[in-house]
N, C-alpha and C. Protein backbone atom coordinates (compact mmCIF):
# COMPACT_ATOMS: atom_id res chain seq x y z
N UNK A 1 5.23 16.81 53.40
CA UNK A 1 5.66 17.85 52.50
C UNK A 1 4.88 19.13 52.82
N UNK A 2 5.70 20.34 53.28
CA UNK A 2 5.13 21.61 53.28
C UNK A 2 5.32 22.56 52.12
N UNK A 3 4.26 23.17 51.79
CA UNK A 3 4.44 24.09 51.00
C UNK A 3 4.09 25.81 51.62
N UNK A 4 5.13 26.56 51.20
CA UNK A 4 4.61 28.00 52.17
C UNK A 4 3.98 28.78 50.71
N UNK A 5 3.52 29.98 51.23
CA UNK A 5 2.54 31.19 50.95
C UNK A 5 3.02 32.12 50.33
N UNK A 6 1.96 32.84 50.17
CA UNK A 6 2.86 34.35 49.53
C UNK A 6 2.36 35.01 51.38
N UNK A 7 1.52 34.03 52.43
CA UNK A 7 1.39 35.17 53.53
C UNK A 7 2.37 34.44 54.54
N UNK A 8 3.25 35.78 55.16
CA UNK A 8 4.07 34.92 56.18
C UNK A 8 3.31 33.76 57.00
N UNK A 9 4.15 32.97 57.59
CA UNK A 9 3.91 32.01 58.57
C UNK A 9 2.64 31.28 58.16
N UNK A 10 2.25 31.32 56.90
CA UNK A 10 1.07 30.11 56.54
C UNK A 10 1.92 29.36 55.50
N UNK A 11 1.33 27.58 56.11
CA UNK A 11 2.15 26.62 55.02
C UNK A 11 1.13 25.91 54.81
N UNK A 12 0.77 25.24 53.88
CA UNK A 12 -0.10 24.36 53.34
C UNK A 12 0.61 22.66 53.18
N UNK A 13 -0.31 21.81 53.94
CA UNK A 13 0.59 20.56 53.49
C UNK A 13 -0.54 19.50 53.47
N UNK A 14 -0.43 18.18 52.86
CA UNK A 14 -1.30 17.00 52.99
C UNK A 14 -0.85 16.79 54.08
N UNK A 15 -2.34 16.02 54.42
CA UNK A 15 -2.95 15.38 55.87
C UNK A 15 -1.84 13.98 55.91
N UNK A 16 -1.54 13.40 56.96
CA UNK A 16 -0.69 12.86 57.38
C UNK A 16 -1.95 11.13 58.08
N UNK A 17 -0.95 10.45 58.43
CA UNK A 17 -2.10 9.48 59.08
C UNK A 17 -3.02 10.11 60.71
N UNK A 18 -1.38 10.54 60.87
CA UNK A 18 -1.74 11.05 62.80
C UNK A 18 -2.48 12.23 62.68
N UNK A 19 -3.14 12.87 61.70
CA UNK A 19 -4.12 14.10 61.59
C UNK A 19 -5.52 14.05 61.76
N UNK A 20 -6.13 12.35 61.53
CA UNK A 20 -7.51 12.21 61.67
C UNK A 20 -8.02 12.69 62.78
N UNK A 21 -7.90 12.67 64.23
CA UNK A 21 -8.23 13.07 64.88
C UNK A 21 -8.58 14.74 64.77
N UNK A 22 -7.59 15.48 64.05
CA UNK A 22 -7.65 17.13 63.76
C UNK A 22 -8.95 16.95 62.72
N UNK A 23 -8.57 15.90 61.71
CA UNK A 23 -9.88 16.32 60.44
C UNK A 23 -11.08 16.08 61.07
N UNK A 24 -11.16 15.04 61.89
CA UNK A 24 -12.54 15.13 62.62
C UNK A 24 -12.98 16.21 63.42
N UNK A 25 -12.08 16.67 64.06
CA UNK A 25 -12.06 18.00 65.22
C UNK A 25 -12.88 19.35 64.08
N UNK A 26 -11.71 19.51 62.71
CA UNK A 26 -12.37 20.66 61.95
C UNK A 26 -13.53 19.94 61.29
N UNK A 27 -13.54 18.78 61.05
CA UNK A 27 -15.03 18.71 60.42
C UNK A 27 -16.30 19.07 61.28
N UNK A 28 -15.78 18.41 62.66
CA UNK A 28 -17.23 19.16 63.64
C UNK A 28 -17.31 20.52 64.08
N UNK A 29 -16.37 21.31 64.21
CA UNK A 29 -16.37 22.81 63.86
C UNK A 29 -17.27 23.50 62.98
N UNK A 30 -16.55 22.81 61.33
CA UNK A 30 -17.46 22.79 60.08
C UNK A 30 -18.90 22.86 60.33
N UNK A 31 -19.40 21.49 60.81
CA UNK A 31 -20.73 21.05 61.04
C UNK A 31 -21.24 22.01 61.84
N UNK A 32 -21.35 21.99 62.89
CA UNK A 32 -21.30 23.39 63.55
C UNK A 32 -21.39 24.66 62.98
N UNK A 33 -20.65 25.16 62.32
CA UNK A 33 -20.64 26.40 62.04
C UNK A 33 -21.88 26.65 61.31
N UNK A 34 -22.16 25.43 60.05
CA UNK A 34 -23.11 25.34 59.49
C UNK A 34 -24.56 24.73 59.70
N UNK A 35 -24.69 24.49 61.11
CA UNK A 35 -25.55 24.29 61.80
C UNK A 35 -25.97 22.94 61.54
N UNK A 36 -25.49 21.87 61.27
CA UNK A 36 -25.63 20.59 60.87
C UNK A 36 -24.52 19.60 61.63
N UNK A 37 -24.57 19.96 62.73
CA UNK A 37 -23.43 18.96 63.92
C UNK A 37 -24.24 17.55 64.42
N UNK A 38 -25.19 17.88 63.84
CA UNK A 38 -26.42 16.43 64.14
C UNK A 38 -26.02 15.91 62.81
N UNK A 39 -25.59 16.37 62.23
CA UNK A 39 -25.49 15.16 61.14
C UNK A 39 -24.11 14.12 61.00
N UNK A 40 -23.41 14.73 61.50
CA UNK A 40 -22.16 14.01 61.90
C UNK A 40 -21.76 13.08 62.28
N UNK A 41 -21.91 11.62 61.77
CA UNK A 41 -21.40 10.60 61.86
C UNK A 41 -19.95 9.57 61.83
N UNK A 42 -19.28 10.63 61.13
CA UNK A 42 -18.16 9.95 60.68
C UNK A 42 -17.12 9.96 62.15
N UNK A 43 -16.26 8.78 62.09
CA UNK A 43 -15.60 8.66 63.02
C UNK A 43 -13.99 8.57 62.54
N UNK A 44 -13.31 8.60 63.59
CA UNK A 44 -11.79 8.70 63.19
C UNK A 44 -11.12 7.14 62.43
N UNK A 45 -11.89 6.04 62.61
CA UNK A 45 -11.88 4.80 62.22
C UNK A 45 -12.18 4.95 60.67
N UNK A 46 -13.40 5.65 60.32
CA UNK A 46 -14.22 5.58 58.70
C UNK A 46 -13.24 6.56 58.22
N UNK A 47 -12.23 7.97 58.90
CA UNK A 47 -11.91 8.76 58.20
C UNK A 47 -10.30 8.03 58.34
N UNK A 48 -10.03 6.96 58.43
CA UNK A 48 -8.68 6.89 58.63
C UNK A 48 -8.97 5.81 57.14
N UNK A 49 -9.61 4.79 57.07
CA UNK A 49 -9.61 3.80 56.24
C UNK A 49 -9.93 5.04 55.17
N UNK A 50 -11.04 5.76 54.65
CA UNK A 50 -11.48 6.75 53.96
C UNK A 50 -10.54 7.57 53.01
N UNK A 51 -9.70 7.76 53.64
CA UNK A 51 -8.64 8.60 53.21
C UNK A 51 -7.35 7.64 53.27
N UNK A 52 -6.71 7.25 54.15
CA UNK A 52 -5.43 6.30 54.07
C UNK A 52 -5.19 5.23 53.74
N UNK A 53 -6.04 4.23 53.65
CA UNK A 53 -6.47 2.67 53.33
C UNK A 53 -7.17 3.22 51.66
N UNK A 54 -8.26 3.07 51.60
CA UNK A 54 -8.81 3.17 50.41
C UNK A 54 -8.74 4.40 49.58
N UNK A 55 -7.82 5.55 50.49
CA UNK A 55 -7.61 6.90 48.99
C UNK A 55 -8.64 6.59 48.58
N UNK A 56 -9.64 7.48 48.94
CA UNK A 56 -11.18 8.27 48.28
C UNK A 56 -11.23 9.54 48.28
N UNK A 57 -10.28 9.94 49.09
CA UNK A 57 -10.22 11.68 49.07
C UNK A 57 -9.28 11.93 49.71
N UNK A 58 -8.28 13.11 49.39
CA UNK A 58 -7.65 13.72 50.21
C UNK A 58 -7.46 15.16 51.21
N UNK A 59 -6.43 15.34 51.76
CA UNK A 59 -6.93 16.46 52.73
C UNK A 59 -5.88 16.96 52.53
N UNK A 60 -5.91 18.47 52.50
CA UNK A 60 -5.30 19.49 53.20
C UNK A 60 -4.91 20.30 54.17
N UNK A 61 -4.00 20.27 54.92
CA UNK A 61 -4.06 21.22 56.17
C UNK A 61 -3.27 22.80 55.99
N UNK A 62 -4.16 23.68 56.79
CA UNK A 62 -3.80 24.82 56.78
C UNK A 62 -2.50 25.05 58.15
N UNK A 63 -1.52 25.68 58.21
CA UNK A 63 -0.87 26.08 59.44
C UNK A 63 -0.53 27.54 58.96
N UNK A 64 -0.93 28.47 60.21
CA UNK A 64 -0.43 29.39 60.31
C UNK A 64 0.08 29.88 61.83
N UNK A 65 0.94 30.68 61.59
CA UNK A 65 1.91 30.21 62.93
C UNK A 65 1.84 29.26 63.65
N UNK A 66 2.63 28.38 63.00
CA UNK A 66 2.41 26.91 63.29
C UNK A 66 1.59 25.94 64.50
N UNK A 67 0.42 26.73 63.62
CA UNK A 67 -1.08 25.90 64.78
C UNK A 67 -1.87 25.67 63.55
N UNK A 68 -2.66 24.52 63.66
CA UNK A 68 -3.09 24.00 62.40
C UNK A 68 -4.76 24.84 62.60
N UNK A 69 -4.77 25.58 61.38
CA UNK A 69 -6.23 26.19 61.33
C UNK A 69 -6.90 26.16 60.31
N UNK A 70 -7.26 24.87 59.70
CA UNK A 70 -8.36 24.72 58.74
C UNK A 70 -7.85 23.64 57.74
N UNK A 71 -8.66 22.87 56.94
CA UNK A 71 -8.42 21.99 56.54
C UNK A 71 -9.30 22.26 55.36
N UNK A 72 -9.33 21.17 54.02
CA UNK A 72 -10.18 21.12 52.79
C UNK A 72 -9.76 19.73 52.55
N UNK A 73 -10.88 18.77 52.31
CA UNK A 73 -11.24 17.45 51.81
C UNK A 73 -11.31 18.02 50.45
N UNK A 74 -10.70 17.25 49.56
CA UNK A 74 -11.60 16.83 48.31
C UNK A 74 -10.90 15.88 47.58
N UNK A 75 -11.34 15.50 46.36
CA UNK A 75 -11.23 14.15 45.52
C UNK A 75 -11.84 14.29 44.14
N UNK A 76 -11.10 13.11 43.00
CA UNK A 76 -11.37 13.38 41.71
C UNK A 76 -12.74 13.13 41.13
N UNK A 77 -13.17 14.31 40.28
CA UNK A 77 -14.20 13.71 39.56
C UNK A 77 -14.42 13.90 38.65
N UNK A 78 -14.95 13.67 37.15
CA UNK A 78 -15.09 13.16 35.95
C UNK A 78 -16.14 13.86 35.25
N UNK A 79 -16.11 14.35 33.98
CA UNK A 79 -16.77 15.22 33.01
C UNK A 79 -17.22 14.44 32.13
N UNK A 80 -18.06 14.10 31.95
CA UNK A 80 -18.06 13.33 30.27
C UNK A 80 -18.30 13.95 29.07
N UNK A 81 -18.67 14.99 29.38
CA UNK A 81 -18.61 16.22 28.52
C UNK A 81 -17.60 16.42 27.49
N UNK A 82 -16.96 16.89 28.41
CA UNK A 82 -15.30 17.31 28.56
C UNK A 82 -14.39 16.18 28.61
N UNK A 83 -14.35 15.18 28.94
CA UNK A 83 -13.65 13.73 28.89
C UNK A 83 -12.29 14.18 29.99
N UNK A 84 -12.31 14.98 30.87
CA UNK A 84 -11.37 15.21 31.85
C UNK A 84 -11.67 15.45 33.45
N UNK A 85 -11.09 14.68 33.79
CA UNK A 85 -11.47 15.00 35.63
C UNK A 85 -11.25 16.15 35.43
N UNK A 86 -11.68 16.57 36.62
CA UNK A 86 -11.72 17.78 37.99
C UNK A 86 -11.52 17.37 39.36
N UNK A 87 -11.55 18.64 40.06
CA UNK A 87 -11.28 17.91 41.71
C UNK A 87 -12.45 19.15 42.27
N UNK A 88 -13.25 17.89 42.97
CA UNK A 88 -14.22 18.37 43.89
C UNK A 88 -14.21 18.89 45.11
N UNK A 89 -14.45 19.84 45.57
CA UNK A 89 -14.00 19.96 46.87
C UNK A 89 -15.29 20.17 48.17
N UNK A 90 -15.41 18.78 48.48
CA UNK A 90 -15.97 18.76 49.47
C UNK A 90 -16.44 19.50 50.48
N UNK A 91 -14.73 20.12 51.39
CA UNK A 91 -15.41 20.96 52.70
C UNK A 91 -14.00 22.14 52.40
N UNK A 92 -14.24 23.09 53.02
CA UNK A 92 -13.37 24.09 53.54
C UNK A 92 -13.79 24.57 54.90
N UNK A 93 -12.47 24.19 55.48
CA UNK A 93 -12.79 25.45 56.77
C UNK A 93 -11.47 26.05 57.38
N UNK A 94 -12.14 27.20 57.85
CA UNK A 94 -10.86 28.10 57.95
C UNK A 94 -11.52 28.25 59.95
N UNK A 95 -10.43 28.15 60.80
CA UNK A 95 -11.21 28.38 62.42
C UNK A 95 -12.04 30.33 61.98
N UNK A 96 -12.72 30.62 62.82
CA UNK A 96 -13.29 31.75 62.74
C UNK A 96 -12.11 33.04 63.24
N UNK A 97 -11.18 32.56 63.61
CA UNK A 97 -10.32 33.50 64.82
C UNK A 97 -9.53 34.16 63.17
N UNK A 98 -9.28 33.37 62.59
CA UNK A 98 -8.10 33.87 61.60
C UNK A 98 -8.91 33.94 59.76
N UNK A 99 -10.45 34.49 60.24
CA UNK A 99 -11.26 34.54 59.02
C UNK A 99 -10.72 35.47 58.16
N UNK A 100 -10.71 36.00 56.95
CA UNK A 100 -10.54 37.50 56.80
C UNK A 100 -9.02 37.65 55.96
N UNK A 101 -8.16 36.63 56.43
CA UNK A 101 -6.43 37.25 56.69
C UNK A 101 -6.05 36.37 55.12
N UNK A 102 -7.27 35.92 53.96
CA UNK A 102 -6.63 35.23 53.18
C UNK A 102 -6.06 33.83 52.95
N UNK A 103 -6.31 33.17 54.08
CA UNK A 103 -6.06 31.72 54.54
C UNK A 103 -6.59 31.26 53.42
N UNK A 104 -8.30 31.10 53.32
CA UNK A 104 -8.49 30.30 52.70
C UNK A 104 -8.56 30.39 51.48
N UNK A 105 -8.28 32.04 50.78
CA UNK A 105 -7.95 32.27 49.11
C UNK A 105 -6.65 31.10 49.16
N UNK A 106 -5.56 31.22 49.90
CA UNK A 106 -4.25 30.77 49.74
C UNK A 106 -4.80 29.36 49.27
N UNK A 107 -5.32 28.28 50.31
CA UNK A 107 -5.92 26.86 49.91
C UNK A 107 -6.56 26.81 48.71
N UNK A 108 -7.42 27.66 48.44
CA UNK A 108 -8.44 27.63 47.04
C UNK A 108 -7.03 27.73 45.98
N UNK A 109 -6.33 28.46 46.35
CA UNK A 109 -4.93 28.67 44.92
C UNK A 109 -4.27 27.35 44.96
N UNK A 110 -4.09 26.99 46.44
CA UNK A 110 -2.82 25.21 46.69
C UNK A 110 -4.31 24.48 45.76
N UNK A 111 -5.25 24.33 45.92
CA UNK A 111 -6.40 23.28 45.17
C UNK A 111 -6.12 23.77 43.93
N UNK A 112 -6.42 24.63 43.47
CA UNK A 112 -6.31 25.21 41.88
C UNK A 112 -4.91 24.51 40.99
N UNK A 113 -3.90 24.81 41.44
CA UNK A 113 -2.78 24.49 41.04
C UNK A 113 -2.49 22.54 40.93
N UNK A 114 -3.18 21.64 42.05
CA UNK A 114 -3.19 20.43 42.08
C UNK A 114 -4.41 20.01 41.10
N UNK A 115 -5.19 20.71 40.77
CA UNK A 115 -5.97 20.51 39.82
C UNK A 115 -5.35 21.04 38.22
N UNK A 116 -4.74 21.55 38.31
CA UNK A 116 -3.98 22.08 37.04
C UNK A 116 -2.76 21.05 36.90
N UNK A 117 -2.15 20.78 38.42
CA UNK A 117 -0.78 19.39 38.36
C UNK A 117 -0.99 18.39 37.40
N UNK A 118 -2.79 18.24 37.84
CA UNK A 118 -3.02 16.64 37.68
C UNK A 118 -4.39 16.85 36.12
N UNK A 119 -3.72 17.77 35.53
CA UNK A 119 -4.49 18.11 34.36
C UNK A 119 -6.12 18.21 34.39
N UNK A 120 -6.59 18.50 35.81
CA UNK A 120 -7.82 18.56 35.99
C UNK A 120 -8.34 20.04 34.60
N UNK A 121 -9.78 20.03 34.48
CA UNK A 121 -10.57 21.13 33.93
C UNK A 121 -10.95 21.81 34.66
N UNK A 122 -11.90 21.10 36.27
CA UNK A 122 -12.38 22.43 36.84
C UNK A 122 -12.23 22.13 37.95
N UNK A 123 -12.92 23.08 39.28
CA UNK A 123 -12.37 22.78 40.71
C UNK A 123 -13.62 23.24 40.71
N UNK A 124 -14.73 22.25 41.22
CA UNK A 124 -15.82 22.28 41.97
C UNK A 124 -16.76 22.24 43.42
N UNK A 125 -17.42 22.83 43.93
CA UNK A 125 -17.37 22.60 45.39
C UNK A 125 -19.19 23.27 45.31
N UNK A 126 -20.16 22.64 46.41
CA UNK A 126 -21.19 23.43 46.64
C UNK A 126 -20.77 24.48 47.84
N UNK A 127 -22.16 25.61 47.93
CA UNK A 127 -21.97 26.49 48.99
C UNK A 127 -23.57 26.70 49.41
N UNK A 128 -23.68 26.51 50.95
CA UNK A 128 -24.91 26.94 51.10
C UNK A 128 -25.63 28.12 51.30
N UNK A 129 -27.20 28.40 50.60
CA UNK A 129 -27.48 29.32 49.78
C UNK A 129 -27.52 30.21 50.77
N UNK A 130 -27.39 30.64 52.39
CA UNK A 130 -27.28 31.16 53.25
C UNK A 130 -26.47 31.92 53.92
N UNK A 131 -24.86 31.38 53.55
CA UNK A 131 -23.41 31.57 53.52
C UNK A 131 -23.45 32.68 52.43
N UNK A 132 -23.67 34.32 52.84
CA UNK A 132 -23.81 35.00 52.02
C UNK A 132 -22.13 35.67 51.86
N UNK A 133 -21.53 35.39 53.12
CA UNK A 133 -19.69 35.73 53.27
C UNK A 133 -19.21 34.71 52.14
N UNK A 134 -19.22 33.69 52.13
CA UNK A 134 -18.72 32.97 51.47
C UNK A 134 -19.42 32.35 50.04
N UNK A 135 -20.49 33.12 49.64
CA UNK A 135 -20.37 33.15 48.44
C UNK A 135 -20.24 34.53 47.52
N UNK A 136 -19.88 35.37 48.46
CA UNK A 136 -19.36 36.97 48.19
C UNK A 136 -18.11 36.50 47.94
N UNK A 137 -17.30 35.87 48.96
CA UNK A 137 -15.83 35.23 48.28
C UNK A 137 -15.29 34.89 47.88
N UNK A 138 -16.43 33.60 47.03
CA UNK A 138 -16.47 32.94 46.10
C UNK A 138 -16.40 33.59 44.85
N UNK A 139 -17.44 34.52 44.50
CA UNK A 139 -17.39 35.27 43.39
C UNK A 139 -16.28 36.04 43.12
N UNK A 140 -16.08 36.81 44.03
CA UNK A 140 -14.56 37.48 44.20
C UNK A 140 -13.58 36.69 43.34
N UNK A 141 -13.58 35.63 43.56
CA UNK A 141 -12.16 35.47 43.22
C UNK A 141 -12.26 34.03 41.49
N UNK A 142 -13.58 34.71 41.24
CA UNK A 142 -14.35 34.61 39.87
C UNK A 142 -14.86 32.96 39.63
N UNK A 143 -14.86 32.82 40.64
CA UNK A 143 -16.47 31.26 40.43
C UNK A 143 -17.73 32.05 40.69
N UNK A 144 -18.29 31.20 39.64
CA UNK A 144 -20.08 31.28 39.47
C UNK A 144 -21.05 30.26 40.06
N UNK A 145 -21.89 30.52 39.99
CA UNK A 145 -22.58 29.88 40.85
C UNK A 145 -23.41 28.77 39.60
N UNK A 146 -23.89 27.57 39.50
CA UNK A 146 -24.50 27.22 38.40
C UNK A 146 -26.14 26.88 38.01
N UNK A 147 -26.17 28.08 37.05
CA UNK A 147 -27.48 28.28 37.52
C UNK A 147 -28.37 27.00 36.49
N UNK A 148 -29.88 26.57 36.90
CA UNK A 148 -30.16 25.74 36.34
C UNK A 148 -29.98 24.22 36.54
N UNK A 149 -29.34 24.50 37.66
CA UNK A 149 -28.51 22.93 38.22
C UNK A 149 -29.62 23.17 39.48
N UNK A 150 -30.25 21.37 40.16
CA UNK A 150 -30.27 21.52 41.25
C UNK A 150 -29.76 20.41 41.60
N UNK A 151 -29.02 20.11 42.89
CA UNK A 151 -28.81 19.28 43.31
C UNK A 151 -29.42 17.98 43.94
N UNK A 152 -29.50 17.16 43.92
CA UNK A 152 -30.56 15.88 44.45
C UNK A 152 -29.68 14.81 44.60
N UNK A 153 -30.01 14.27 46.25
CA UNK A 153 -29.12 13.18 46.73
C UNK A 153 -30.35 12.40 47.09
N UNK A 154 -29.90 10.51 47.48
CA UNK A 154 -30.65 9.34 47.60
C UNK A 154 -29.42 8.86 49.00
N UNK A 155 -29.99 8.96 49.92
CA UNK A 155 -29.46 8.23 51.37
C UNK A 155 -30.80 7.61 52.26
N UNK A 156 -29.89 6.93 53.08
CA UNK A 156 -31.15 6.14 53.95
C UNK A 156 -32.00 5.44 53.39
N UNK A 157 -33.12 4.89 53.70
CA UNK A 157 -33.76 3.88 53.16
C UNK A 157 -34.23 4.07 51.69
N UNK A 158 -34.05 5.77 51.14
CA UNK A 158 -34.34 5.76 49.82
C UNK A 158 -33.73 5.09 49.49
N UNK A 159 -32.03 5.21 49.50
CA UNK A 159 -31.20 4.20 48.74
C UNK A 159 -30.64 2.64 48.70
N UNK A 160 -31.41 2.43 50.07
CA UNK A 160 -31.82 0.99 49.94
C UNK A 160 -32.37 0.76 49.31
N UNK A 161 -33.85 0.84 49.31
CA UNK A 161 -34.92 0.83 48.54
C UNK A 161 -34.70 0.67 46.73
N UNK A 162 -34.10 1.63 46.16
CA UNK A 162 -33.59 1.86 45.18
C UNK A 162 -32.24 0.89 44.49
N UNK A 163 -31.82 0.09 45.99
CA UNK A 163 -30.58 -0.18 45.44
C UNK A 163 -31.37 -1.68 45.48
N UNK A 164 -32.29 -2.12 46.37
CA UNK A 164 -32.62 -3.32 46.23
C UNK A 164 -33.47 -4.39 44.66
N UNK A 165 -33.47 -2.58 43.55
CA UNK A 165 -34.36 -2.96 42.81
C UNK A 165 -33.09 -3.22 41.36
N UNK A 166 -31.89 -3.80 41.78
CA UNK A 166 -31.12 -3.90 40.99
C UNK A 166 -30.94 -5.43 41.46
N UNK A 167 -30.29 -6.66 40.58
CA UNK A 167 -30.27 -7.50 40.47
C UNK A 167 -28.72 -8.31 40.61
């Protein structure tokens, strides 16, 4: 299923099975861009079961003149606050060649709207504190940043460690 734009020749559509190979391609771009291509583990095997077998997240692809340029992962997540999902959004990337032209406002609006489909509250995503383009863009188009929050993750042997002390 394609959906088109308000910009010519850009369509937005979900990732397909035969796309893993592309989501891996823009995820190491991604990694890359953000200087973290050493961290990159995932393979076209983990992102095929990941997404097509076990639906844990889904993807988006960007096409504009019909060459695929950028993609966004994300998946549901839960408020207890608020007692209503949201949809998280993992990654965005837009290739560098076609930065600028609105691509990826267009995706942030296709996410907005599937989060509004599916009665989500909010559309969440981190940005790193370095990415001063893209959190100028961010604001722009009126997300805040949350202040008072820090983030803290448990991988690698922390979370062994941690997980071994459960019964």
């Amino acid at each position: 299923m394609r959906y088109t734009t308000d910009i010519q020749n850009f369509k937005i559509r979900f990732a397909e099975k035969n796309d893993v190979s592309l989501i891996l391609k823009f995820i190491k771009e991604l990694a890359d861009y953000e200087k973290l291509l050493d961290q990159v583990v995932a393979t076209e095997d983990v992102l095929y079961k990941s997404l097509f077998i076990k639906k844990e997240a889904e993807v988006i692809i960007g096409e504009y003149e019909q060459e695929e340029i950028g993609f966004a992962l994300f998946f549901q997540n839960f408020s207890t606050f608020i007692g209503k999902s949201g949809l998280y959004l993992e990654d965005l990337y837009i290739k560098p060649e076609v930065r600028g032209e609105g691509l990826g406002k267009e995706m942030l609006s296709f996410l907005a709207k599937i989060a509004k489909d599916r009665n989500c509250e909010r559309l969440e995503w981190w940005c790193l504190d370095w990415n001063k383009s893209s959190i100028h863009f961010y604001k722009s188009i009126g997300a805040e940043p949350m202040e008072n929050w820090t983030v803290y993750r448990l991988s690698g042997d922390d979370l062994n460690n941690l997980a071994k002390n459960s019964k």
